[in-house]
Protein backbone atom coordinates (compact mmCIF):
# COMPACT_ATOMS: atom_id res chain seq x y z
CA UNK A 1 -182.40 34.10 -81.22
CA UNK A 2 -180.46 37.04 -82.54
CA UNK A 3 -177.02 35.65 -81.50
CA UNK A 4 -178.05 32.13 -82.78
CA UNK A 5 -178.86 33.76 -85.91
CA UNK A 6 -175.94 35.71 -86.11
CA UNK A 7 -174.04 32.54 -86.08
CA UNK A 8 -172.57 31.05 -88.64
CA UNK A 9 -174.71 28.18 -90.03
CA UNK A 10 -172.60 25.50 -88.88
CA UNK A 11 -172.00 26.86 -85.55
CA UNK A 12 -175.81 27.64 -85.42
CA UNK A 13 -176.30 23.70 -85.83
CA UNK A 14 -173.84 22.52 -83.88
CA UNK A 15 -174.73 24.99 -81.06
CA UNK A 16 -178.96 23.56 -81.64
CA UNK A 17 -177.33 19.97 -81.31
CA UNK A 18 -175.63 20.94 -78.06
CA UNK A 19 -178.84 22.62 -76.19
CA UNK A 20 -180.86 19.84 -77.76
CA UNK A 21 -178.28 17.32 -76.06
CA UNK A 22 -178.12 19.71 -72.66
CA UNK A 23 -182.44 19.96 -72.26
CA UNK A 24 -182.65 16.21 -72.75
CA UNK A 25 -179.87 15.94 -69.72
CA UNK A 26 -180.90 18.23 -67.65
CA UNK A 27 -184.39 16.46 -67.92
CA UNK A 28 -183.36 12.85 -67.45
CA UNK A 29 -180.89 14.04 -63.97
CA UNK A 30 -183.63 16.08 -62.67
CA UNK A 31 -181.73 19.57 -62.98
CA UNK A 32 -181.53 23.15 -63.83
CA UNK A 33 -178.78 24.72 -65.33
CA UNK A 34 -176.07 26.31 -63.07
CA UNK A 35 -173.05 28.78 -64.66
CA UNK A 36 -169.46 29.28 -63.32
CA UNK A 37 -170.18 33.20 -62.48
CA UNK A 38 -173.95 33.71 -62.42
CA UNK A 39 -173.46 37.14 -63.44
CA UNK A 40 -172.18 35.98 -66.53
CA UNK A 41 -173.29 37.81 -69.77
CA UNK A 42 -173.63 36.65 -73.53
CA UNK A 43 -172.73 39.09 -75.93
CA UNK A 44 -172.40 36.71 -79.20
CA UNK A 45 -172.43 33.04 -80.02
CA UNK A 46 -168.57 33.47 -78.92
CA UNK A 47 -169.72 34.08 -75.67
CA UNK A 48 -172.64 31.50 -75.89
CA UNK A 49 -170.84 28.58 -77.02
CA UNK A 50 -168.44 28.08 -74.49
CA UNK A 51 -171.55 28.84 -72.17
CA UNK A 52 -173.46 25.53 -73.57
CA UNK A 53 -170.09 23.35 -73.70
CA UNK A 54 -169.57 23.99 -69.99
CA UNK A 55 -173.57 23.18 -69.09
CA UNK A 56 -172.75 19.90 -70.80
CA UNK A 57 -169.83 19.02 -69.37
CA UNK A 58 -170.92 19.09 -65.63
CA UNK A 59 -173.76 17.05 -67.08
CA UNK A 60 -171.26 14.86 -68.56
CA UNK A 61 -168.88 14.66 -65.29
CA UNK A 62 -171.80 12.51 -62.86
CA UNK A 63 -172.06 9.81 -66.31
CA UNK A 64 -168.42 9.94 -66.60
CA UNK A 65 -168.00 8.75 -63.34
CA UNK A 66 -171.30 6.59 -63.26
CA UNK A 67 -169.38 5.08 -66.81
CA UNK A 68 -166.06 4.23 -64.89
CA UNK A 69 -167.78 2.41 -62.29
CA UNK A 70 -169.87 0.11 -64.22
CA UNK A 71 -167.05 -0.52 -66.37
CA UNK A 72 -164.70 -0.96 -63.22
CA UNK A 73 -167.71 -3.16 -61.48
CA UNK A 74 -168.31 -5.64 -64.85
CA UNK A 75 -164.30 -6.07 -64.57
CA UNK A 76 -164.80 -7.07 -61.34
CA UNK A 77 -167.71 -9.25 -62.00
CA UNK A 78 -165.86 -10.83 -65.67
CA UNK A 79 -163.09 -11.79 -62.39
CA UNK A 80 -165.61 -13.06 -60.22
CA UNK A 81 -166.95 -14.89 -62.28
CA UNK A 82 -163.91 -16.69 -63.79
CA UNK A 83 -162.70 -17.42 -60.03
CA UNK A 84 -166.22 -18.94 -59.31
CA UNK A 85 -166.07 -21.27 -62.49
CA UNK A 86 -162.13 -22.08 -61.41
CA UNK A 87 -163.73 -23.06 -58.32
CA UNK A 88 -166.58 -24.94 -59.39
CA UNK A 89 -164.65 -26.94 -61.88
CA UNK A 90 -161.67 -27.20 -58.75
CA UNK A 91 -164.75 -28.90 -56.54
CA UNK A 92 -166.58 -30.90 -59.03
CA UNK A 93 -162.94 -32.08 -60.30
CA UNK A 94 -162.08 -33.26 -56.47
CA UNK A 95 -165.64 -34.49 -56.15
CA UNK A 96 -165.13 -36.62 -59.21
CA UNK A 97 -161.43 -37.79 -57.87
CA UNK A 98 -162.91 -38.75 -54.19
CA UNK A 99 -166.15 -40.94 -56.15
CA UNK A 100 -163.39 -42.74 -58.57
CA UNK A 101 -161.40 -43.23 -55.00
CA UNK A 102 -164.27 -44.63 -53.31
CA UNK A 103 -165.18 -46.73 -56.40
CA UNK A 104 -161.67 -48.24 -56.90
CA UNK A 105 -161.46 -49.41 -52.94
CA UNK A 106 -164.98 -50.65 -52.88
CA UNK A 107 -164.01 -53.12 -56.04
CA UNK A 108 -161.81 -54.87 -54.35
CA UNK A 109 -163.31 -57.05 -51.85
CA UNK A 110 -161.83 -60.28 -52.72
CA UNK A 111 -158.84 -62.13 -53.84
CA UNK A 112 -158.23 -61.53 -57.97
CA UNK A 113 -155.73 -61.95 -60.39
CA UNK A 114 -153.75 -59.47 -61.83
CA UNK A 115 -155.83 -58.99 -64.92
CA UNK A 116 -158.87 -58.92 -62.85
CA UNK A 117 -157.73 -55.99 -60.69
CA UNK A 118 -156.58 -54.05 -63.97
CA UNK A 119 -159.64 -54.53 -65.57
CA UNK A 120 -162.34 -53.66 -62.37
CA UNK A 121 -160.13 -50.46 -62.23
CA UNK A 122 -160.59 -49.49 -65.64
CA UNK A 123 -164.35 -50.41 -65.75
CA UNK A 124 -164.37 -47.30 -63.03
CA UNK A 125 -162.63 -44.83 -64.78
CA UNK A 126 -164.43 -45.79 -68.19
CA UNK A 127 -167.58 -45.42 -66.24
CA UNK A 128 -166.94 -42.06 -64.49
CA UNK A 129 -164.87 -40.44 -67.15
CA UNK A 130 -167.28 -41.14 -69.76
CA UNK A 131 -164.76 -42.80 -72.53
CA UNK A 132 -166.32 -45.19 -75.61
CA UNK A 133 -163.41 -48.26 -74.61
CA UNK A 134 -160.96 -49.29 -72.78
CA UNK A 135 -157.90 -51.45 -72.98
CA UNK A 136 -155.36 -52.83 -70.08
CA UNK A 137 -151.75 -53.70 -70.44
CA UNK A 138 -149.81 -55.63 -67.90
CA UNK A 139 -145.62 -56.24 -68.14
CA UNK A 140 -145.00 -59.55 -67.99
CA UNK A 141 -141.30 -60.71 -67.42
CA UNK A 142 -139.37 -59.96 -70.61
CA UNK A 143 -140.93 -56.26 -70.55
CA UNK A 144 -143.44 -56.96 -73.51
CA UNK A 145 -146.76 -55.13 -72.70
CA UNK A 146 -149.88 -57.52 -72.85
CA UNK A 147 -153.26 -56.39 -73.47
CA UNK A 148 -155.11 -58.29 -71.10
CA UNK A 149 -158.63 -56.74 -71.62
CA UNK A 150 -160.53 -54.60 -73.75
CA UNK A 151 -164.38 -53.43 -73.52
CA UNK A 152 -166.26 -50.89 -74.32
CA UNK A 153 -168.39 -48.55 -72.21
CA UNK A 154 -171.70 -50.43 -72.85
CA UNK A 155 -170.09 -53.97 -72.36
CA UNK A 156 -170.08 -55.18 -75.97
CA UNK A 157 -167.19 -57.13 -75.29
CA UNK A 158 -164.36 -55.80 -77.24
CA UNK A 159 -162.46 -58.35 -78.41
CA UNK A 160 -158.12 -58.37 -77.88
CA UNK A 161 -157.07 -58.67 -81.28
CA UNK A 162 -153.35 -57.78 -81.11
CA UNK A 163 -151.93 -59.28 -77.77
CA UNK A 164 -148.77 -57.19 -77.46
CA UNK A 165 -148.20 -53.46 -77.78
CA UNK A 166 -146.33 -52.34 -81.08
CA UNK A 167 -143.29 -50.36 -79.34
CA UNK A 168 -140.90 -50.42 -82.55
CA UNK A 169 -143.37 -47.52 -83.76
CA UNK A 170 -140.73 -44.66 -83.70
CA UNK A 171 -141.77 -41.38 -81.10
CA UNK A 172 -144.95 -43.25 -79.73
CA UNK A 173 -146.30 -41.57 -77.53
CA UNK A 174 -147.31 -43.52 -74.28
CA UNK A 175 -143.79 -45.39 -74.90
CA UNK A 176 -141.61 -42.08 -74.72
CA UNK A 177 -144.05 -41.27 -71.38
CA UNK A 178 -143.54 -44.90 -69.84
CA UNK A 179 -140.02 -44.20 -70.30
CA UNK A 180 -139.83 -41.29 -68.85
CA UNK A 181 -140.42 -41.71 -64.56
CA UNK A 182 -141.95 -38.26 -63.94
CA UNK A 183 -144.81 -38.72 -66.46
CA UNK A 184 -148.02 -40.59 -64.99
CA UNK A 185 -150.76 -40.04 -67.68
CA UNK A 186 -150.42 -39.12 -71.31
CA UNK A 187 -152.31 -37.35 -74.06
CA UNK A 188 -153.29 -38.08 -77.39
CA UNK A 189 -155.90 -36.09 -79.39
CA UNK A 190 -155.43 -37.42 -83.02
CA UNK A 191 -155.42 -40.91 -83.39
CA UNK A 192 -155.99 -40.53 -87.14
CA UNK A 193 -153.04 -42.75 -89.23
CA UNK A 194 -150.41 -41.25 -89.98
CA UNK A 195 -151.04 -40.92 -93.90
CA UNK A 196 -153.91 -38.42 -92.79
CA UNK A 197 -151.60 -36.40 -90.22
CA UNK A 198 -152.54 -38.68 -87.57
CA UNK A 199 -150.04 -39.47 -84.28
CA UNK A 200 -150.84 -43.07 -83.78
CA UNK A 201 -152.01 -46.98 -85.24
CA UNK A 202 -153.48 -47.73 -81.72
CA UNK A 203 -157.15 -49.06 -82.73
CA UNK A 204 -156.52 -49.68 -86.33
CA UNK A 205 -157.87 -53.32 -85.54
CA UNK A 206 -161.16 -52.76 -83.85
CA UNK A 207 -162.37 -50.60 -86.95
CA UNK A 208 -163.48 -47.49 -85.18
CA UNK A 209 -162.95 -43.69 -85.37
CA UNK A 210 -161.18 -43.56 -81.88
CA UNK A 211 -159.61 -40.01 -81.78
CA UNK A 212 -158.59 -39.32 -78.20
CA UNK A 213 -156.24 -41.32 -76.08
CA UNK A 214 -156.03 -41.18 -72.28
CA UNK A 215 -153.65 -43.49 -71.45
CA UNK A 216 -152.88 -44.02 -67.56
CA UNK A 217 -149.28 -45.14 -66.31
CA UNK A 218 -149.46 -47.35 -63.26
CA UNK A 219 -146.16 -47.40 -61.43
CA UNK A 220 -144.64 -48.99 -58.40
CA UNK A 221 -143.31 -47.11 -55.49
CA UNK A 222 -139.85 -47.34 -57.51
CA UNK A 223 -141.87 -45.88 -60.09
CA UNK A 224 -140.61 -48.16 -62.66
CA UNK A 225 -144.35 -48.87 -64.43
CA UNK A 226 -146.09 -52.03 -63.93
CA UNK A 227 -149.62 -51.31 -65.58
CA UNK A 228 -151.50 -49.40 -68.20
CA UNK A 229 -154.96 -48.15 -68.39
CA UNK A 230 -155.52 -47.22 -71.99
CA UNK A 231 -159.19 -45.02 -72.67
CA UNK A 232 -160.37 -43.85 -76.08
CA UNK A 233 -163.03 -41.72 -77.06
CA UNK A 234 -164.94 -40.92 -80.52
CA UNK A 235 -164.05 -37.03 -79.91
CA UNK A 236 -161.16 -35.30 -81.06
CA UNK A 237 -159.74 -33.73 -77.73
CA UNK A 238 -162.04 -35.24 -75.78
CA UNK A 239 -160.19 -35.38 -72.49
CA UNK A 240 -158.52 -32.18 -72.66
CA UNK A 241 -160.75 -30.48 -70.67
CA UNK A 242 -159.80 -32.21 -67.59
CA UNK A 243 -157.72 -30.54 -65.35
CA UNK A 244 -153.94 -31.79 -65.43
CA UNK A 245 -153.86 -31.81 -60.97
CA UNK A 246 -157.02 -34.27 -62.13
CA UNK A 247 -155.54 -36.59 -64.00
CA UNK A 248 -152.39 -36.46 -62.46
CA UNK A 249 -154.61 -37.70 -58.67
CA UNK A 250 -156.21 -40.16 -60.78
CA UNK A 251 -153.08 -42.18 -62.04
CA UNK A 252 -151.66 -41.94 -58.63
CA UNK A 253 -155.05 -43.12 -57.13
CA UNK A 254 -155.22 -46.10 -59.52
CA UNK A 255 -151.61 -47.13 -59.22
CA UNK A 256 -152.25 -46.69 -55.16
CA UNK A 257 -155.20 -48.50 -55.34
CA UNK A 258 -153.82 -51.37 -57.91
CA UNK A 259 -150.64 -51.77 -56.29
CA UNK A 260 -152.20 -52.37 -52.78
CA UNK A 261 -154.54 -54.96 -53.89
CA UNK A 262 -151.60 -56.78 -55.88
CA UNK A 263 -149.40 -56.59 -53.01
CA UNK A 264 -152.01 -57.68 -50.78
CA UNK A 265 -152.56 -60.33 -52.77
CA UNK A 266 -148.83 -61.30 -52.90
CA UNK A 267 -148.18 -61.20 -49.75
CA UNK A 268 -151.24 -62.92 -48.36
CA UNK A 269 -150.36 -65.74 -51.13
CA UNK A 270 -146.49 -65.59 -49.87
CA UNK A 271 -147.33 -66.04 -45.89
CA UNK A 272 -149.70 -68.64 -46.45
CA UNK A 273 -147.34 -70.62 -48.81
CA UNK A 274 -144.67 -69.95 -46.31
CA UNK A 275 -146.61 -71.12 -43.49
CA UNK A 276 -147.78 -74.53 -45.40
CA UNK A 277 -144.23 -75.14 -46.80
CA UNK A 278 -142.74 -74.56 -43.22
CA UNK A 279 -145.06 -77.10 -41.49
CA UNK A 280 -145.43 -79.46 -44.41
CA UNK A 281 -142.00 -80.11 -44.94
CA UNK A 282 -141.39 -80.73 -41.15
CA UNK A 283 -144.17 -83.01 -41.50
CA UNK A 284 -143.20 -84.81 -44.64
CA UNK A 285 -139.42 -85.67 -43.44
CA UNK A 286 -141.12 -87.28 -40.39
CA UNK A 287 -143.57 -89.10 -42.76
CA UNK A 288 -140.92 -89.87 -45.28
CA UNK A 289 -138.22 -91.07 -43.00
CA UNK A 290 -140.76 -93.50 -40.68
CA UNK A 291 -141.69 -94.79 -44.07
CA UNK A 292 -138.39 -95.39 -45.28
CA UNK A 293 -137.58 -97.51 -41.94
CA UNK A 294 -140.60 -99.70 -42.33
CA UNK A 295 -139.32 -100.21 -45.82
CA UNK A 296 -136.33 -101.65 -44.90
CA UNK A 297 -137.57 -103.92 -42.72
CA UNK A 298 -139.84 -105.14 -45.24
CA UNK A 299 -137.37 -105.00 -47.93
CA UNK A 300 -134.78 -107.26 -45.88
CA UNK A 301 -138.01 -109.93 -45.23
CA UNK A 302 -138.81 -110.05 -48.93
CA UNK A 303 -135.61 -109.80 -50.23
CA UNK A 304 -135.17 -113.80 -49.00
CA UNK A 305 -136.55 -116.25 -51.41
CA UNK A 306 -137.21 -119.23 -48.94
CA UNK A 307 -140.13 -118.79 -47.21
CA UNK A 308 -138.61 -120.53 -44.01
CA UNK A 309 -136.11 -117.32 -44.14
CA UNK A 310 -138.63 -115.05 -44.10
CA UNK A 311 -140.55 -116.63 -41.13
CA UNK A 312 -137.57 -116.32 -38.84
CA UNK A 313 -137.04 -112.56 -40.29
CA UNK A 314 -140.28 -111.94 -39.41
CA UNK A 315 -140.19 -113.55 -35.98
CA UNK A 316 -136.96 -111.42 -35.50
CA UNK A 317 -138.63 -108.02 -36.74
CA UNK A 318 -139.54 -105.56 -33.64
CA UNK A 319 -143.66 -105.25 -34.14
CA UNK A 320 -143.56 -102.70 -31.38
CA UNK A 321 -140.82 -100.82 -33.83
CA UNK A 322 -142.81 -100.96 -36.38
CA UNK A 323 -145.86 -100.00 -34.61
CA UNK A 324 -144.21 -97.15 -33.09
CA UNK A 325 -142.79 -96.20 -37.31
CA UNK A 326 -146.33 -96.17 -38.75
CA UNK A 327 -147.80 -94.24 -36.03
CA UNK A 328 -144.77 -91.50 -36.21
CA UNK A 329 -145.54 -91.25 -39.97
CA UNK A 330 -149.55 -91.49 -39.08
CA UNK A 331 -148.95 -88.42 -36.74
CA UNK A 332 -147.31 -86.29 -39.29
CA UNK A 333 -149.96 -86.73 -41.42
CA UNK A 334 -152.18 -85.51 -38.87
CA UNK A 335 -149.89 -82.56 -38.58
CA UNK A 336 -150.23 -82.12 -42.26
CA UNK A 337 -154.05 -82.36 -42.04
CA UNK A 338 -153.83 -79.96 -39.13
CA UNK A 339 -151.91 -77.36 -41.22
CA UNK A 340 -154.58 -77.30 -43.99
CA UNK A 341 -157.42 -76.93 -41.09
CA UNK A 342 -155.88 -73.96 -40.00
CA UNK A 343 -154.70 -72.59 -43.20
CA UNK A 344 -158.76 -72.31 -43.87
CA UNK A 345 -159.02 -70.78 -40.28
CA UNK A 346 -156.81 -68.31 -40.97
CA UNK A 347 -158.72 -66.51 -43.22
CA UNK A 348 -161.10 -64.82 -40.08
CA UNK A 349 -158.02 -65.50 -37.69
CA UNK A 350 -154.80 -65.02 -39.08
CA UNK A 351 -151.40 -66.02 -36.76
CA UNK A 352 -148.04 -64.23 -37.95
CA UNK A 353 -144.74 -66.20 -37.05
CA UNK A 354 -140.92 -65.28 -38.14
CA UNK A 355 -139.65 -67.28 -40.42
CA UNK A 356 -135.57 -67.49 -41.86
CA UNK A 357 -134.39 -64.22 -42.44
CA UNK A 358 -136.54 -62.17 -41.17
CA UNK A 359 -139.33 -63.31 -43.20
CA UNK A 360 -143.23 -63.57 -41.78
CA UNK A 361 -145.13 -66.18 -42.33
CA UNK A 362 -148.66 -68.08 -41.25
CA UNK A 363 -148.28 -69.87 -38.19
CA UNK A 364 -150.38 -73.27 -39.47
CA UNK A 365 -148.33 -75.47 -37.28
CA UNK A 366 -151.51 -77.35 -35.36
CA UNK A 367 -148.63 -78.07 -32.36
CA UNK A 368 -148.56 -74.59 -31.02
CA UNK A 369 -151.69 -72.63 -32.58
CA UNK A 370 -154.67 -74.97 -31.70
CA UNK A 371 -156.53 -74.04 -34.84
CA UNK A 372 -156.68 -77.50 -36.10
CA UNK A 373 -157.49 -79.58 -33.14
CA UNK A 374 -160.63 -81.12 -35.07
């Protein structure tokens, strides 16, 4: 007490502060106070000072260290963390893209138009992705894009009020992406016009506040584009937070999945018409040219006036000829009626053939498949 009064008075408070601060550590760690040299004597608050700062740093040293940890271990947990939600997102992302997969191949279980397959695959990703409408765009011949259908999530039936896409708009978006062959999706997160800062007109005509465009670019294996799967949504930036490896698998999935079936569908229509026009022709000439034979015969009977004359042109006509004419043209329409049969057969037994040039076709032909022999 005599050294502590001897003090100065702000020493004497700082040095109360720093063995109030040293009792209250030494009773939360459990401890008694140990010196550098035991033997240690205090002369004068000079001596006492440095006495109390060293107490309190080894009680400092254990928190220090306890401090560094903690810190090190919630930098390692903030990381954790961030690769779990990377993760999470990375598996609910590739769960989402193997549904949408599984959705767009189990939609197509029959024969459809063009516009049909377009719009089943956009009632998917409408449905999945969440979006308030759709609308689909096919290229016909001259390059123009059609809108070919528009609905909304709900099914209100959306109706197509501008039939082809504005492209003389200068720097629109999905244009300068359809141009370019790398691009398969593009954003757009203000659809606002452009008098309020906006970037596009798209939905002027339907009256709504669309404000997000997520605009899918269905291309060919040449990837020049055949397709477009347009979805808007109410929210500014509403797709945004899908990943861009996401939406990058869906466009490919869609313009996979779309091709196919329109291939499919092309080819199926091309080996069947081949197949009909291949034995239907063969079968018409025979048809037409027993036809034509009987026709002269009849022509050179009729084409005398005096019915004496066309007695003894009619007593000079071969009947077996004829006979043997009309059933020639009789059996090629069997052949023809044969070729239908199995053109309806081939749909659960399908026969390929080659055709000119290398090119495949239905083997209909009721001579050498047997399908038709009703």
């Amino acid at each position: 007490m005599e050294i502590m009064g001897a003090a100065p008075p702000t020493v004497r408070r700082a040095m109360c502060d720093l063995m109030r601060s040293i009792k209250d550590g030494l009773t939360d760690a459990g401890k008694t106070p140990t010196f550098i040299d035991a033997r240690a004597k205090v002369f004068d608050w000079r001596s006492l000072l440095p006495m109390l700062a060293d107490v309190r740093l080894k009680l400092d040293q254990p928190i220090t260290a306890r401090l560094r940890r903690r810190g090190k271990a919630k930098q390692a947990l903030a990381h954790m963390e961030q690769q779990f939600s990377t993760l999470r997102r990375s598996h609910e992302e590739q769960s989402l893209t193997m549904q949408i997969l599984y959705a767009l191949i189990n939609v197509g279980g029959e024969f459809q138009t063009s516009e049909e397959v377009l719009e089943q695959s956009a009632e998917v990703l409408i449905e999945f992705l969440e979006a308030d409408l759709f609308v689909c765009r096919l290229r016909d011949a001259s390059g123009e894009w059609i809108n070919v259908a528009a609905n909304t999530l709900h099914g209100t039936s959306t109706p197509i009020l501008v039939r082809a896409m504005e492209e003389s708009i200068p720097g629109h978006p999905v244009m300068q992406a359809v141009a370019e062959k790398q691009w398969s999706y593009v954003l757009s997160n203000n659809l606002r016009s452009s008098e309020r800062g906006g970037e596009s007109y798209d939905c002027v005509a339907y009256q709504e506040g669309y404000r997000s465009r997520l605009a899918f670019i269905l291309r060919g294996h040449d990837t020049k584009p055949f397709g477009l799967i347009m979805l808007y949504s109410r929210a500014e930036n509403y797709f945004s937070h899908y990943d861009h490896s996401f939406l990058s698998d869906c466009s490919r999935i869609v313009s996979l999945t779309v091709g196919s079936r329109l291939e499919v569908g092309r080819d199926a229509l091309s080996k069947a018409a081949g197949g009909m026009a291949h034995v239907g022709n063969n079968a018409l000439s025979v048809i037409k040219n027993c036809l034509e034979l009987v026709k002269e015969d009849m022509d050179l009977v009729v084409s005398h006036a005096s019915p004496e004359d066309r007695i003894k042109l009619a007593n000079i006509i071969d009947l077996v000829r004829e006979v043997e004419l009309i059933g020639c043209a009789l059996g090629g329409v069997e052949r023809l009626r044969g070729a239908i049969a199995n053109l309806l057969s081939a749909v659960d037994n399908p026969r390929i053939m080659h055709y000119i040039r290398g090119e495949e076709v239905l083997d209909l032909d009721p001579n050498t498949c047997g399908l038709g022999a009703d």
